[in-house]
C-alpha atoms as a PDB file:
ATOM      1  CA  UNK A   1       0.000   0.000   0.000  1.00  0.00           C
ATOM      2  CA  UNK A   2       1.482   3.490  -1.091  1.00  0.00           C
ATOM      3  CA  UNK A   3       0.874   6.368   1.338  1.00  0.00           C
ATOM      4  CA  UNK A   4       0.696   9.980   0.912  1.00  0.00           C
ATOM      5  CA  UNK A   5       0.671  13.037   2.481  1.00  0.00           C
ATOM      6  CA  UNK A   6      -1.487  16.137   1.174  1.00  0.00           C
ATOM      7  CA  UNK A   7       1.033  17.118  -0.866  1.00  0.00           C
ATOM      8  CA  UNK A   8       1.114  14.140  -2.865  1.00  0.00           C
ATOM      9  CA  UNK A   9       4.553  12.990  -2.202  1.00  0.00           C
ATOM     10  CA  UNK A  10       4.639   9.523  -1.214  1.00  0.00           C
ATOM     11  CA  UNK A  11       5.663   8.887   2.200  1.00  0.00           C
ATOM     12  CA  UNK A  12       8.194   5.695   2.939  1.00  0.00           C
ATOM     13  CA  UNK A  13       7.193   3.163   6.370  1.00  0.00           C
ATOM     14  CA  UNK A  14      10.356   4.731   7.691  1.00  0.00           C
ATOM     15  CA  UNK A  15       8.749   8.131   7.930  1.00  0.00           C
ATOM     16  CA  UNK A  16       5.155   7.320   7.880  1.00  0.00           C
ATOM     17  CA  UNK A  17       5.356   9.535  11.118  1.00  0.00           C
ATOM     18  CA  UNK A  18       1.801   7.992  12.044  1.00  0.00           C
ATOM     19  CA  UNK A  19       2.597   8.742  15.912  1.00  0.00           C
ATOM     20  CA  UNK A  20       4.845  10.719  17.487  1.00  0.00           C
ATOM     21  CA  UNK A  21       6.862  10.766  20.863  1.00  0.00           C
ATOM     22  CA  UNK A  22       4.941   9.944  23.354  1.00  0.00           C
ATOM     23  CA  UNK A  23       2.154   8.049  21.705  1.00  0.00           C
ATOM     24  CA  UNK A  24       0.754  11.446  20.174  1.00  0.00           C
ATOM     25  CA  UNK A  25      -0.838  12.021  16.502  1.00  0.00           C
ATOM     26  CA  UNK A  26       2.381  12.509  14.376  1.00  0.00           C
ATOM     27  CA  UNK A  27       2.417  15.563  11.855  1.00  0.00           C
ATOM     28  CA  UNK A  28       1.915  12.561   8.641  1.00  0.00           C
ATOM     29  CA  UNK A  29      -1.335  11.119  10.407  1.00  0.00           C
ATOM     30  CA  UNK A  30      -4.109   9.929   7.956  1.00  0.00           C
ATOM     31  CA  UNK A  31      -7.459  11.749   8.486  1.00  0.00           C
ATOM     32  CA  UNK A  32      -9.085   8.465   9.317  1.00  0.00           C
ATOM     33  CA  UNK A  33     -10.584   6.597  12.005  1.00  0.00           C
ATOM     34  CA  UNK A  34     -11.540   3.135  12.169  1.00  0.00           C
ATOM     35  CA  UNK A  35     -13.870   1.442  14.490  1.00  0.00           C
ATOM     36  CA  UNK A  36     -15.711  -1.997  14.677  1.00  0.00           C
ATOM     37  CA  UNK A  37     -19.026  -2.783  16.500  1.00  0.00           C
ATOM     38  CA  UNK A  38     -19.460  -6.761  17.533  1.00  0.00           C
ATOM     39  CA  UNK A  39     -22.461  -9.022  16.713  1.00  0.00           C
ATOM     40  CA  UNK A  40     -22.303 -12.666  18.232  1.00  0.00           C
ATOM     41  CA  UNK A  41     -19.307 -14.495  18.616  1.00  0.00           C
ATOM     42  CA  UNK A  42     -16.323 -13.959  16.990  1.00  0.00           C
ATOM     43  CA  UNK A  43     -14.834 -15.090  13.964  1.00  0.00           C
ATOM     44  CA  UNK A  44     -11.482 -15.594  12.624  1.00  0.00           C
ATOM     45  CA  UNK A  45      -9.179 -12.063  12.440  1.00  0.00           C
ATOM     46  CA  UNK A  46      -9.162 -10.365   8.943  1.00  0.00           C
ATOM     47  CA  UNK A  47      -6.797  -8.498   7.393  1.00  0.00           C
ATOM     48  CA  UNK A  48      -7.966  -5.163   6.340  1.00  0.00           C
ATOM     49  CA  UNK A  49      -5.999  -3.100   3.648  1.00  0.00           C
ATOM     50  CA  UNK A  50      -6.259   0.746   3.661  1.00  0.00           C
ATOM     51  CA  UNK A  51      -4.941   2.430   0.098  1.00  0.00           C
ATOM     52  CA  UNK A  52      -4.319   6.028   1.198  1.00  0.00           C
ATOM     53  CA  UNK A  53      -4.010   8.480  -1.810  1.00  0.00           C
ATOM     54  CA  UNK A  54      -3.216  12.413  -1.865  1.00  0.00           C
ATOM     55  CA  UNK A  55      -5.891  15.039  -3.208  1.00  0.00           C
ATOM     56  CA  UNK A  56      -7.244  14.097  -6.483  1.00  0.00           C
ATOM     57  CA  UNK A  57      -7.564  16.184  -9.706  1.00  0.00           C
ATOM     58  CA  UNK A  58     -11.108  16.175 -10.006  1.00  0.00           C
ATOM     59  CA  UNK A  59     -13.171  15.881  -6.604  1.00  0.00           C
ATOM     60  CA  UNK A  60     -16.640  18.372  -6.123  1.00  0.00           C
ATOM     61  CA  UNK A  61     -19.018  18.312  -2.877  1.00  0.00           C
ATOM     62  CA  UNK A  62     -22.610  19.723  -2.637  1.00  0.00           C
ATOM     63  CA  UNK A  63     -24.185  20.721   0.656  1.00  0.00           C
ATOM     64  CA  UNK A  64     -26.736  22.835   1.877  1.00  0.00           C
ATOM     65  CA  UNK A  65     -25.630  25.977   3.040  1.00  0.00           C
ATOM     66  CA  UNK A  66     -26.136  26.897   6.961  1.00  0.00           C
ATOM     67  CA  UNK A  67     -29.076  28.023   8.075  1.00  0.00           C
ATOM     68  CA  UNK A  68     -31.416  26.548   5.156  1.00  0.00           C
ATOM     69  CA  UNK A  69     -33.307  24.918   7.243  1.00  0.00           C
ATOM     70  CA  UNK A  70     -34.887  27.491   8.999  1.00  0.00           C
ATOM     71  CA  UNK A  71     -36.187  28.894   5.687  1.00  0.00           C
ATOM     72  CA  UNK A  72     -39.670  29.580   5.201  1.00  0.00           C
ATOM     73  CA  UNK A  73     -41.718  28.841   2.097  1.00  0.00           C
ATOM     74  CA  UNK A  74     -44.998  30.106   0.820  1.00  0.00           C
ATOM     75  CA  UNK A  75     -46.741  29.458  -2.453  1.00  0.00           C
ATOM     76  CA  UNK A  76     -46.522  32.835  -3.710  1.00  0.00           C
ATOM     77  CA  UNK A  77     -43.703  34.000  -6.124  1.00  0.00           C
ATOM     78  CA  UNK A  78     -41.188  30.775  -6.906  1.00  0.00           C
ATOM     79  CA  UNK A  79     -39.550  28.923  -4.449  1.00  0.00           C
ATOM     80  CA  UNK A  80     -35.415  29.440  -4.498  1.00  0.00           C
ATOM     81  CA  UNK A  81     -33.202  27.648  -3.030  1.00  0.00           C
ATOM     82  CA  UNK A  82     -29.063  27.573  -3.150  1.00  0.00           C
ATOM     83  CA  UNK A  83     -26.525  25.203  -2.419  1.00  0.00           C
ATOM     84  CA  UNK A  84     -22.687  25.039  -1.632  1.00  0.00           C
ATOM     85  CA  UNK A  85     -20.204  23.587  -3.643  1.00  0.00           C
ATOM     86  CA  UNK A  86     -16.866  22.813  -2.707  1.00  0.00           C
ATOM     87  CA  UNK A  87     -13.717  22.051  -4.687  1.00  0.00           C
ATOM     88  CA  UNK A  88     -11.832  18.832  -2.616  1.00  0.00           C
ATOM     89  CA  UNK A  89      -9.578  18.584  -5.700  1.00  0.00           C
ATOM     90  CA  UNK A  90      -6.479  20.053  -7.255  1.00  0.00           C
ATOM     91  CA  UNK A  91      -7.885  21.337 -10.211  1.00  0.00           C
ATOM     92  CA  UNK A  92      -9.844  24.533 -10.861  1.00  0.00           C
ATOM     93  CA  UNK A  93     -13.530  23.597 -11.059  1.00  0.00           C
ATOM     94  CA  UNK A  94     -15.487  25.860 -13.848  1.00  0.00           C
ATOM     95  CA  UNK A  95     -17.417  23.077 -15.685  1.00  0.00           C
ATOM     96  CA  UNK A  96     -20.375  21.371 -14.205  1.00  0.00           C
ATOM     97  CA  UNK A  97     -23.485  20.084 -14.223  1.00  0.00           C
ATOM     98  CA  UNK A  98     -25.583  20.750 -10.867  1.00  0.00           C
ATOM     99  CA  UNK A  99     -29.304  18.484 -11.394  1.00  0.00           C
ATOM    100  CA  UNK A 100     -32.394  18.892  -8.879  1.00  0.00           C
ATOM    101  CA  UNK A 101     -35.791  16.442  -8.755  1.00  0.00           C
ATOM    102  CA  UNK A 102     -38.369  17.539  -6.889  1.00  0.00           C
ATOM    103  CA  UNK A 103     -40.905  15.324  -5.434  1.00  0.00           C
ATOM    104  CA  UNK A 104     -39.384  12.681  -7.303  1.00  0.00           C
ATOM    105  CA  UNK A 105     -39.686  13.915 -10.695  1.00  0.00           C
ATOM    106  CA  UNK A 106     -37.145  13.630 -13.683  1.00  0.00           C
ATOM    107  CA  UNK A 107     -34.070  15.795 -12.614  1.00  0.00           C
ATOM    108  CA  UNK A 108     -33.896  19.409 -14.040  1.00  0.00           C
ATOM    109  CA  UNK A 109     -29.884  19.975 -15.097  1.00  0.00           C
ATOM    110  CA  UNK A 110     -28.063  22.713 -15.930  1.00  0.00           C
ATOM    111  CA  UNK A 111     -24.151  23.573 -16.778  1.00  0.00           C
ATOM    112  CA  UNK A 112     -22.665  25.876 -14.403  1.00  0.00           C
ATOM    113  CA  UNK A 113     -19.128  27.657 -15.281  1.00  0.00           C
ATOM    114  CA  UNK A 114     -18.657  29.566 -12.242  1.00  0.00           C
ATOM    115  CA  UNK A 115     -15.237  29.629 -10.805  1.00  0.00           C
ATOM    116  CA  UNK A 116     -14.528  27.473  -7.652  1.00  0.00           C
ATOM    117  CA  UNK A 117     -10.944  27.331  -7.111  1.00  0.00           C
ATOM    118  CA  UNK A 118      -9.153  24.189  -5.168  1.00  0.00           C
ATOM    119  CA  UNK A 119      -9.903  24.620  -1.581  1.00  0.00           C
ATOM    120  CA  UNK A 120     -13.218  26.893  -1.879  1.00  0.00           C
ATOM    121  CA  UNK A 121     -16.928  26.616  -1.440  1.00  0.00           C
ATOM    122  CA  UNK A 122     -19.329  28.789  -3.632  1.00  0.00           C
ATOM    123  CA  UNK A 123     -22.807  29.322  -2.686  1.00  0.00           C
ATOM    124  CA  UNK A 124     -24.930  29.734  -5.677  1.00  0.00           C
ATOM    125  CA  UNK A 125     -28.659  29.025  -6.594  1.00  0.00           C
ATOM    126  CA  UNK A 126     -29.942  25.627  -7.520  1.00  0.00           C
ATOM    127  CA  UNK A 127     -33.532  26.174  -8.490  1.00  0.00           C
ATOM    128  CA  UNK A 128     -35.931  29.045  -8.934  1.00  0.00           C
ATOM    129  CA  UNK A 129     -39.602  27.072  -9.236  1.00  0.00           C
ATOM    130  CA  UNK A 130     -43.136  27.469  -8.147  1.00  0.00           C
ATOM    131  CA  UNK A 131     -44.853  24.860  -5.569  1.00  0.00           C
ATOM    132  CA  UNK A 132     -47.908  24.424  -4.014  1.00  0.00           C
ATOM    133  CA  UNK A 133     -48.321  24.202  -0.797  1.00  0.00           C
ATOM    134  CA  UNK A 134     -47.020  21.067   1.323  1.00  0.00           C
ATOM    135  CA  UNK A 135     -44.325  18.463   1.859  1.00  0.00           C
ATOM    136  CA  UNK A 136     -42.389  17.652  -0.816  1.00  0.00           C
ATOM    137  CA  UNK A 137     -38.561  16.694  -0.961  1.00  0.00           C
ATOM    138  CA  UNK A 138     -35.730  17.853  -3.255  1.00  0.00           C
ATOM    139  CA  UNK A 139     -32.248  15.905  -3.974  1.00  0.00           C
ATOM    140  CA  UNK A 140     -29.671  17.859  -5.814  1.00  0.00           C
ATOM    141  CA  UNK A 141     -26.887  16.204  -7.056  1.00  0.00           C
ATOM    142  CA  UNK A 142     -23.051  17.868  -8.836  1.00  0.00           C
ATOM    143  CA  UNK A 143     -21.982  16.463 -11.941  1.00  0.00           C
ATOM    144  CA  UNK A 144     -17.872  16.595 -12.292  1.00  0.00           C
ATOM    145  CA  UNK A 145     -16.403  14.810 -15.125  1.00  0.00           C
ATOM    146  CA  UNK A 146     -13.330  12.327 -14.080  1.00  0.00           C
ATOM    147  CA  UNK A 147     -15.057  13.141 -10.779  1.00  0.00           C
ATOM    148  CA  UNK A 148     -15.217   9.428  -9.139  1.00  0.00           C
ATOM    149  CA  UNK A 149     -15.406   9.970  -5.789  1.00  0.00           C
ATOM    150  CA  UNK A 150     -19.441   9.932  -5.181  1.00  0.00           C
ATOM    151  CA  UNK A 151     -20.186   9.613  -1.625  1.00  0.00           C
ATOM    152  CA  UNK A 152     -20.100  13.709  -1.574  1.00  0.00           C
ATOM    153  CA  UNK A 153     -21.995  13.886  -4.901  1.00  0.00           C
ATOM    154  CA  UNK A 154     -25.897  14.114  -4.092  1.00  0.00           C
ATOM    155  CA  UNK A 155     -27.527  15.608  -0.639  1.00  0.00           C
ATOM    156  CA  UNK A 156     -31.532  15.328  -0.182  1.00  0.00           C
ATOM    157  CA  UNK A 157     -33.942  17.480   2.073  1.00  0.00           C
ATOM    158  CA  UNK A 158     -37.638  17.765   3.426  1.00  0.00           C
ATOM    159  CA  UNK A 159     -39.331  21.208   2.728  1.00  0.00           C
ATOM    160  CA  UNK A 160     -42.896  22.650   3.670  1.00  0.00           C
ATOM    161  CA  UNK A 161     -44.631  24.976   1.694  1.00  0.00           C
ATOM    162  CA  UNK A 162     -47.055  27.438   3.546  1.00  0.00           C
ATOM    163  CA  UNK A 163     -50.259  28.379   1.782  1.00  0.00           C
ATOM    164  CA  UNK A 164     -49.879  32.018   1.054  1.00  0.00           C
ATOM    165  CA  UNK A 165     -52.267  35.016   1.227  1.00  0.00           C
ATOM    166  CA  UNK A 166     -54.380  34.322  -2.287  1.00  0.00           C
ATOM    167  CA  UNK A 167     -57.732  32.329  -3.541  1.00  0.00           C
ATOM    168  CA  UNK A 168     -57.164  28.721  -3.939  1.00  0.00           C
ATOM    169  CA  UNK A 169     -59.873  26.839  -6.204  1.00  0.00           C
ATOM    170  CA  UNK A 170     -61.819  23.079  -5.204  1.00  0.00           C
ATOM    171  CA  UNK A 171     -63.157  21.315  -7.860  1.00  0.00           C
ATOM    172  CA  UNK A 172     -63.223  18.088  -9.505  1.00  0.00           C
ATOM    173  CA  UNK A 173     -61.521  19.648 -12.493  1.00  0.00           C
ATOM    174  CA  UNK A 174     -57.972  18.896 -13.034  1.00  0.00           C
ATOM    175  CA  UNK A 175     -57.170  22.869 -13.110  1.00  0.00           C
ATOM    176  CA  UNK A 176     -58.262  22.779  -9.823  1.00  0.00           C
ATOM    177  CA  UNK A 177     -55.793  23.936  -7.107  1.00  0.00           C
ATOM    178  CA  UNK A 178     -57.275  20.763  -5.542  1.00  0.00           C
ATOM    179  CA  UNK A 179     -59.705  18.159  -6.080  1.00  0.00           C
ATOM    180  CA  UNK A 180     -61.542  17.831  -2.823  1.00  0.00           C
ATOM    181  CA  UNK A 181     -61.745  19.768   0.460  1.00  0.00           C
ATOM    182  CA  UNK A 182     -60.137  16.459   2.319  1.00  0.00           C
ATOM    183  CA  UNK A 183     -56.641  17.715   0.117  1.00  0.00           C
ATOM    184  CA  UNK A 184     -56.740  21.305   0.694  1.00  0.00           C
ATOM    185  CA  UNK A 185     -57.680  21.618   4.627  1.00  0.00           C
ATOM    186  CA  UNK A 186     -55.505  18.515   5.434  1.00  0.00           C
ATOM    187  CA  UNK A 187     -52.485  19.934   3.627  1.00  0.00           C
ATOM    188  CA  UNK A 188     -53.251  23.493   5.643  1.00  0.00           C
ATOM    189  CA  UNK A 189     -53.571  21.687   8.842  1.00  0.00           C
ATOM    190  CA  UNK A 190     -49.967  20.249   8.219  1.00  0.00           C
ATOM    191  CA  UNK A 191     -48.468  23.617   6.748  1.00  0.00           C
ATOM    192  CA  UNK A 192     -50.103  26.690   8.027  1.00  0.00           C
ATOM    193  CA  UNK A 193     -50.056  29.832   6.265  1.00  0.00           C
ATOM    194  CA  UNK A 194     -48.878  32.991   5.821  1.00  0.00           C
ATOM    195  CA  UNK A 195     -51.439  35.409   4.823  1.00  0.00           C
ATOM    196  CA  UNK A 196     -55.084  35.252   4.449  1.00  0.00           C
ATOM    197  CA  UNK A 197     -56.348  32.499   2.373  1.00  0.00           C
ATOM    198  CA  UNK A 198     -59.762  32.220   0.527  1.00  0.00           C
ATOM    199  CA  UNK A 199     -60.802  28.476  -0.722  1.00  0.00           C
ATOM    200  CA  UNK A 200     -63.392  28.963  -3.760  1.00  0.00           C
ATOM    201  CA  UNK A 201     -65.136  26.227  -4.341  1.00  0.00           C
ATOM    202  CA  UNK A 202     -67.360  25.120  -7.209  1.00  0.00           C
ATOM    203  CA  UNK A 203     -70.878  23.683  -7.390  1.00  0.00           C
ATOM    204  CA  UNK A 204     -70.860  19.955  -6.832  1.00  0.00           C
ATOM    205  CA  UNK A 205     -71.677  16.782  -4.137  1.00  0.00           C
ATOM    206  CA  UNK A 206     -68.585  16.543  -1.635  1.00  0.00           C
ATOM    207  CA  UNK A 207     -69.532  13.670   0.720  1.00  0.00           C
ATOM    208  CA  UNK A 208     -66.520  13.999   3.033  1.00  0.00           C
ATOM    209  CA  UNK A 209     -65.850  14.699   6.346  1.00  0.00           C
ATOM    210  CA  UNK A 210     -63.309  17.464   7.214  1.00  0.00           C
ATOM    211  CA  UNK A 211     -61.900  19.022  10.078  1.00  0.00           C
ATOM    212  CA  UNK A 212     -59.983  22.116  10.201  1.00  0.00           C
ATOM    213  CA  UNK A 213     -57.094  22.250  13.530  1.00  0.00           C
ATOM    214  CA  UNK A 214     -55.754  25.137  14.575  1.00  0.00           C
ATOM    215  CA  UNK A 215     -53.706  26.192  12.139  1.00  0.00           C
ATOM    216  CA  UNK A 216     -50.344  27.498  12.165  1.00  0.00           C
ATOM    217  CA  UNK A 217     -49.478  31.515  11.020  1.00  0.00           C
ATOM    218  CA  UNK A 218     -53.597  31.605  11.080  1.00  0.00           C
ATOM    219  CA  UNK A 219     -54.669  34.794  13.049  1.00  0.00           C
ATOM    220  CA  UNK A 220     -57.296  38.104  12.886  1.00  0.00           C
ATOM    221  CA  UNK A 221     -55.182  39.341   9.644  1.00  0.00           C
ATOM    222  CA  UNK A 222     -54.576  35.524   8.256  1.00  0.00           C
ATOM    223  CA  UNK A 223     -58.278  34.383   7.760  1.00  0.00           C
ATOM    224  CA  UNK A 224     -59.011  31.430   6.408  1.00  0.00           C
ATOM    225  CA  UNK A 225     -62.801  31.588   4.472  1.00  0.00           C
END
């Protein structure tokens, strides 16, 4: 097994440096840890090999950026959200692919040329879109050609959308905002709102039974009607 330090050069078992005097870290210490957890009885010992490599040319992370979750959604205007992506290789990153799916739907990609130098993180925006109120789920992923470390390549979230101060329509029509009052009030009940919201709904026979909790951001300005 050849070892290497950050700086690529390769590092010789006479130097390894892995601990120091004293039983401390050395300065050549891997950044790794290894532990094992025990089920039943024990087996026979295996050998475990450990190929240790410097930086590579090509290596790009996505993560959310702090404080994302605490972001609040409403229905009104488009939903944006950004990510981060990091540079964990040698080589400048300014040609990428970054792909969303929300909900489960087919992924939405798009190149991206800004400059991320080795080293850096760049916060930029992943997706500009208009939801409807409720759960849904987004998983972004970064695209980096020769890029084959993946375990830092895709990141996934939960969201809420809050209804927002507007008319929403009930009726059995697909251009309905929704097709029964079951949909709408239990998907308010789990979201809340954020402004006064009006449900207009059209002539028909509704034989369900509904009830409406005390809704979150509802107050004397946020009606519901």
């Amino acid at each position: 097994t050849t070892l290497h330090k950050a700086s690529n050069s390769a590092l010789s078992p006479s130097t390894m440096g892995f601990v120091g005097s004293g039983g401390n870290p050395g300065a050549n210490r891997p950044d790794i840890k290894l532990s094992a957890v025990k089920y039943g009885c024990p087996g026979p010992l295996k050998t475990i090999a450990i190929n240790i490599i410097g930086t590579p040319a090509h290596d790009a992370k996505i993560s959310w950026p702090s404080g994302t979750d605490g972001i609040v959604y409403n229905s009104c205007g488009n939903i944006s959200m950004d990510v981060n992506v990091s540079n964990l290789a040698l080589n400048l990153l300014n040609n990428y692919e970054l792909k969303y799916s929300v909900d489960g739907a087919a992924y939405v990609s798009s190149t991206r040329t800004t400059n991320v130098a080795p080293g850096a993180t760049v916060t930029m925006q992943l997706m500009s879109v208009p939801l409807m109120p409720g759960r849904h789920s987004i998983t972004a992923v970064v695209v980096v050609e020769d890029d084959t470390i993946h375990t830092n390549d895709t990141i996934r979230r939960d969201f809420m959308v809050r209804f927002c101060g507007r008319t929403y329509t009930i009726s059995t029509d697909a251009s309905a905002d929704y097709n029964t009052l079951t949909e709408a009030i239990d998907t308010m009940n789990i979201v809340g709102i954020d402004g006064p919201v009006v449900f207009s709904i059209a002539a028909g026979t509704y034989n369900e039974q509904i009830e409406l909790q005390n809704v979150y951001g509802s107050s004397a300005a946020n009606t519901i009607t």
